[in-house]
Protein backbone atom coordinates (compact mmCIF):
# COMPACT_ATOMS: atom_id res chain seq x y z
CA UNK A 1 -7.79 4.87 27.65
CA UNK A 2 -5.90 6.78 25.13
CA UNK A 3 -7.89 6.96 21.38
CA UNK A 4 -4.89 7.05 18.49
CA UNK A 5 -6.42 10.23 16.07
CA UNK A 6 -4.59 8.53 13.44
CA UNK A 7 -7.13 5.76 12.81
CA UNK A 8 -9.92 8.39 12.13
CA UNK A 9 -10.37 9.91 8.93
CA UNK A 10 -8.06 12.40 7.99
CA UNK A 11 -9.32 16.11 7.26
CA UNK A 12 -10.37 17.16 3.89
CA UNK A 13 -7.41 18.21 1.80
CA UNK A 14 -8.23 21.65 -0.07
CA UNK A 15 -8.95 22.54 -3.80
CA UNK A 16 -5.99 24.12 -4.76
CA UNK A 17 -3.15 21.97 -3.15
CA UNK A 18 -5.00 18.80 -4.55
CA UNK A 19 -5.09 20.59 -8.15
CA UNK A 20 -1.93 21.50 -7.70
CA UNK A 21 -0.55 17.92 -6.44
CA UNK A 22 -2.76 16.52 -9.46
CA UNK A 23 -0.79 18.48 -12.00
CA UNK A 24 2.40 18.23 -10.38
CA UNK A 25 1.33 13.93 -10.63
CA UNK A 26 0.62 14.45 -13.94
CA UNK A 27 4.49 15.50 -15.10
CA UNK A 28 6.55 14.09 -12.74
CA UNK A 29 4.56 10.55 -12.59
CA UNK A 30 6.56 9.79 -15.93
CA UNK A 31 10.11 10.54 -14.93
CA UNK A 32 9.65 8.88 -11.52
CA UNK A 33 8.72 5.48 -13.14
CA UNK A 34 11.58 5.63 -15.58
CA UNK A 35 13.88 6.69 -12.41
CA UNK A 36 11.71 3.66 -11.08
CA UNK A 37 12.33 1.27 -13.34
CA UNK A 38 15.98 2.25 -14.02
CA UNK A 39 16.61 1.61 -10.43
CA UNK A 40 14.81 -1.84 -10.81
CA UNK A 41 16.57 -2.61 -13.68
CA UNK A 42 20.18 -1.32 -11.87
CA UNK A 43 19.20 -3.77 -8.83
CA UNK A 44 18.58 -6.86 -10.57
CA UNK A 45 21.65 -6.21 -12.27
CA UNK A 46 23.69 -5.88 -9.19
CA UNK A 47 21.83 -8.74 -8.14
CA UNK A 48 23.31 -11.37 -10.79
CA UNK A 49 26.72 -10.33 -9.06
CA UNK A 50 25.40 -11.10 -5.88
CA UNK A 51 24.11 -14.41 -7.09
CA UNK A 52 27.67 -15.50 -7.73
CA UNK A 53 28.19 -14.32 -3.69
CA UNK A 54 25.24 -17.23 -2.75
CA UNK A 55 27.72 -19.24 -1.53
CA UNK A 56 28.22 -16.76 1.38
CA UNK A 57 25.27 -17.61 3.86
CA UNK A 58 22.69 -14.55 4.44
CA UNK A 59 24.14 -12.61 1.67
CA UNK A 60 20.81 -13.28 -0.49
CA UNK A 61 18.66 -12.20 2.61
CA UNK A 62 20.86 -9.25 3.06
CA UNK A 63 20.09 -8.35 -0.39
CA UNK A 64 16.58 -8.65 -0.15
CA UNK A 65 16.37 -6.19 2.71
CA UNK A 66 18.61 -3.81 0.82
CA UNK A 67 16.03 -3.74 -2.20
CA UNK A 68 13.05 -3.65 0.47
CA UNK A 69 14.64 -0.93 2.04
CA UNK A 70 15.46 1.17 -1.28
CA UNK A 71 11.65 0.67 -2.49
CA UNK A 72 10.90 1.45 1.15
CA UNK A 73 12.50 5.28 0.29
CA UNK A 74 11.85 5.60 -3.50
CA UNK A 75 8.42 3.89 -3.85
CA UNK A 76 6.75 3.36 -7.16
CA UNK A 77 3.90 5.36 -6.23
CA UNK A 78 4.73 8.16 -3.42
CA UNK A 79 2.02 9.31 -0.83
CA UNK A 80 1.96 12.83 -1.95
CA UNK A 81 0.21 11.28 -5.82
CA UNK A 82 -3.27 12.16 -6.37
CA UNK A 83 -5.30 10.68 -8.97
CA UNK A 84 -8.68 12.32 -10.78
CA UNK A 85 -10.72 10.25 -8.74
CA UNK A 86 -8.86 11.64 -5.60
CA UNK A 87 -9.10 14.98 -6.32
CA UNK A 88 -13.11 14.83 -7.29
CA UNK A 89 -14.09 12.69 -4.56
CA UNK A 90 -11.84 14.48 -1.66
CA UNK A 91 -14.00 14.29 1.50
CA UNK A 92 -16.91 11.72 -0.06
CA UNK A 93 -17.40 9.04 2.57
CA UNK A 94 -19.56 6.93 0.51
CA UNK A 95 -16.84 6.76 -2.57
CA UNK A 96 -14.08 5.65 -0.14
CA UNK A 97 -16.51 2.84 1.34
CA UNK A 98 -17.04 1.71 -2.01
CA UNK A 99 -13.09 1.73 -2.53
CA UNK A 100 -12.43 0.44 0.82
CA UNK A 101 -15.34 -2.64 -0.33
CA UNK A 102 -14.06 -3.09 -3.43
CA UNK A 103 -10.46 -2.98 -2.35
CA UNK A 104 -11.45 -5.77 0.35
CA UNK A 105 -13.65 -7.91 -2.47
CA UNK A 106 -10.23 -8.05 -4.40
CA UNK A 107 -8.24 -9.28 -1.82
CA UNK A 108 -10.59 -12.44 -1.17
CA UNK A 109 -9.02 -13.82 -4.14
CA UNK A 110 -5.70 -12.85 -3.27
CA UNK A 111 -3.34 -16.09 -3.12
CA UNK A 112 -0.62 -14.43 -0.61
CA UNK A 113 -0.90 -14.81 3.51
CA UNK A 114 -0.05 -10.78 3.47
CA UNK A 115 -1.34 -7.78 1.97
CA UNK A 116 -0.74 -4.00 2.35
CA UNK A 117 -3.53 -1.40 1.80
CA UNK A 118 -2.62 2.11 0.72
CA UNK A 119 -4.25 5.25 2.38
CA UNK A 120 -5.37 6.95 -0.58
CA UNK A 121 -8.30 3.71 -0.33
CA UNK A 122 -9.40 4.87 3.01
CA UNK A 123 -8.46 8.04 3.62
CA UNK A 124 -11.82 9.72 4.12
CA UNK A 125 -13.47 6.82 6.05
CA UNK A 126 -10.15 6.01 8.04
CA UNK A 127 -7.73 3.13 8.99
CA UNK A 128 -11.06 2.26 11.85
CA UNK A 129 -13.58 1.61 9.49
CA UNK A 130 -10.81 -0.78 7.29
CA UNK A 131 -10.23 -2.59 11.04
CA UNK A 132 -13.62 -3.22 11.71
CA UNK A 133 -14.77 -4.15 8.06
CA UNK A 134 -11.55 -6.84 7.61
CA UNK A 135 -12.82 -9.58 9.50
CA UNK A 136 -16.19 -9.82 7.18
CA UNK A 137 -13.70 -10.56 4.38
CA UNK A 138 -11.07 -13.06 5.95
CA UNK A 139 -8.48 -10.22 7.07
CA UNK A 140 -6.83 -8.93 9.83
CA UNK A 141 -4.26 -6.58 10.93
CA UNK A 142 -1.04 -7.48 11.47
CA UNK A 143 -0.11 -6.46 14.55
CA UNK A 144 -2.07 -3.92 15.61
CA UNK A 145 0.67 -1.74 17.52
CA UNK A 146 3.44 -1.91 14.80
CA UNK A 147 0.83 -0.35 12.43
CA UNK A 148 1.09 3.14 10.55
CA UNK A 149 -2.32 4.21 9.59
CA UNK A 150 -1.18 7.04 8.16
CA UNK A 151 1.09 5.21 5.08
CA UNK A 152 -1.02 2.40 4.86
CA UNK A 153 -2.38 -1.02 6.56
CA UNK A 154 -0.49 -4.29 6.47
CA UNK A 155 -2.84 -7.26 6.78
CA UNK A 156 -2.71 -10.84 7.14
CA UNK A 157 -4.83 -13.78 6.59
CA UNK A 158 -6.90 -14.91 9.19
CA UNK A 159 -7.27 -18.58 7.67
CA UNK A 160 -5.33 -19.64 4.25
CA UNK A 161 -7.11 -19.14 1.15
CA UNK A 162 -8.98 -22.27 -0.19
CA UNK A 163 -9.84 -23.58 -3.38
CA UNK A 164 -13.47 -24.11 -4.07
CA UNK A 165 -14.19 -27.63 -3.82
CA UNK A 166 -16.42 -29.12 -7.01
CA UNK A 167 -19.79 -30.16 -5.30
């Protein structure tokens, strides 16, 4: 059997590209969330245009995908972003199991039936130690051979949340 490298942590990323990603976060992080938001801001308006199209069937749906898909390319936080955190804790396994737990603790009180996890929570522990931990916390992958470890894990509720009953 065939073991996918990709679900194992990634290797340590060195000093000077991580300071220099850090600083080059630290300008552009700005302009890309005004290019962000103008885009947002462009869409929705498009979208009140479309709204008088809802008469056409799948038109709404159509438009949906289109915004999916242009977040998809221009996301609000791109995988090459590194935060102080990131760049003082590259390579410490016991800081990304603390993310990865506190990352999973959040998401027990998350409402929706789907949720995405980013890599920059697991990436010195890997997208394995995220599978095998899920389960404690009500998760589960997807569908485990659609998955890119490498940009991030989508997960799904294994039973729907629940309020707490009064006892």
């Amino acid at each position: 059997m065939h073991r996918d490298p990709s679900w194992d942590p990634l290797p340590t990323r060195g000093t000077t590209r991580l300071t220099c990603q850090f600083l080059l976060t630290t300008v552009y992080a700005p302009v890309h969330w005004m290019l962000c938001t103008a885009l947002l801001l462009a869409l929705l308006a498009f979208g009140l245009v479309i709204e008088l199209l809802s008469l056409i069937p799948g038109v709404e749906r159509g438009y949906e995908k289109f915004i999916d898909a242009v977040f998809r390319v221009f996301p609000w936080w791109p995988l090459w972003f590194v935060t102080l955190p990131e760049l003082r804790h590259e390579g410490d396994v016991a800081f990304y199991q603390a993310r990865v737990e506190a990352k999973l603790a959040k998401l027990v009180k998350w409402k929706q039936p789907q949720a995405t996890i980013p890599l920059r929570t697991y990436r010195a522990v890997g997208a394995g130690y995220v599978a095998q931990r899920l389960g404690q916390y009500g998760w589960r992958l997807q569908d485990q051979v659609s998955q890119r470890p490498l940009t991030g894990l989508q997960l799904s509720r294994v039973a729907p949340a629940q309020a707490a009953s009064p006892a």
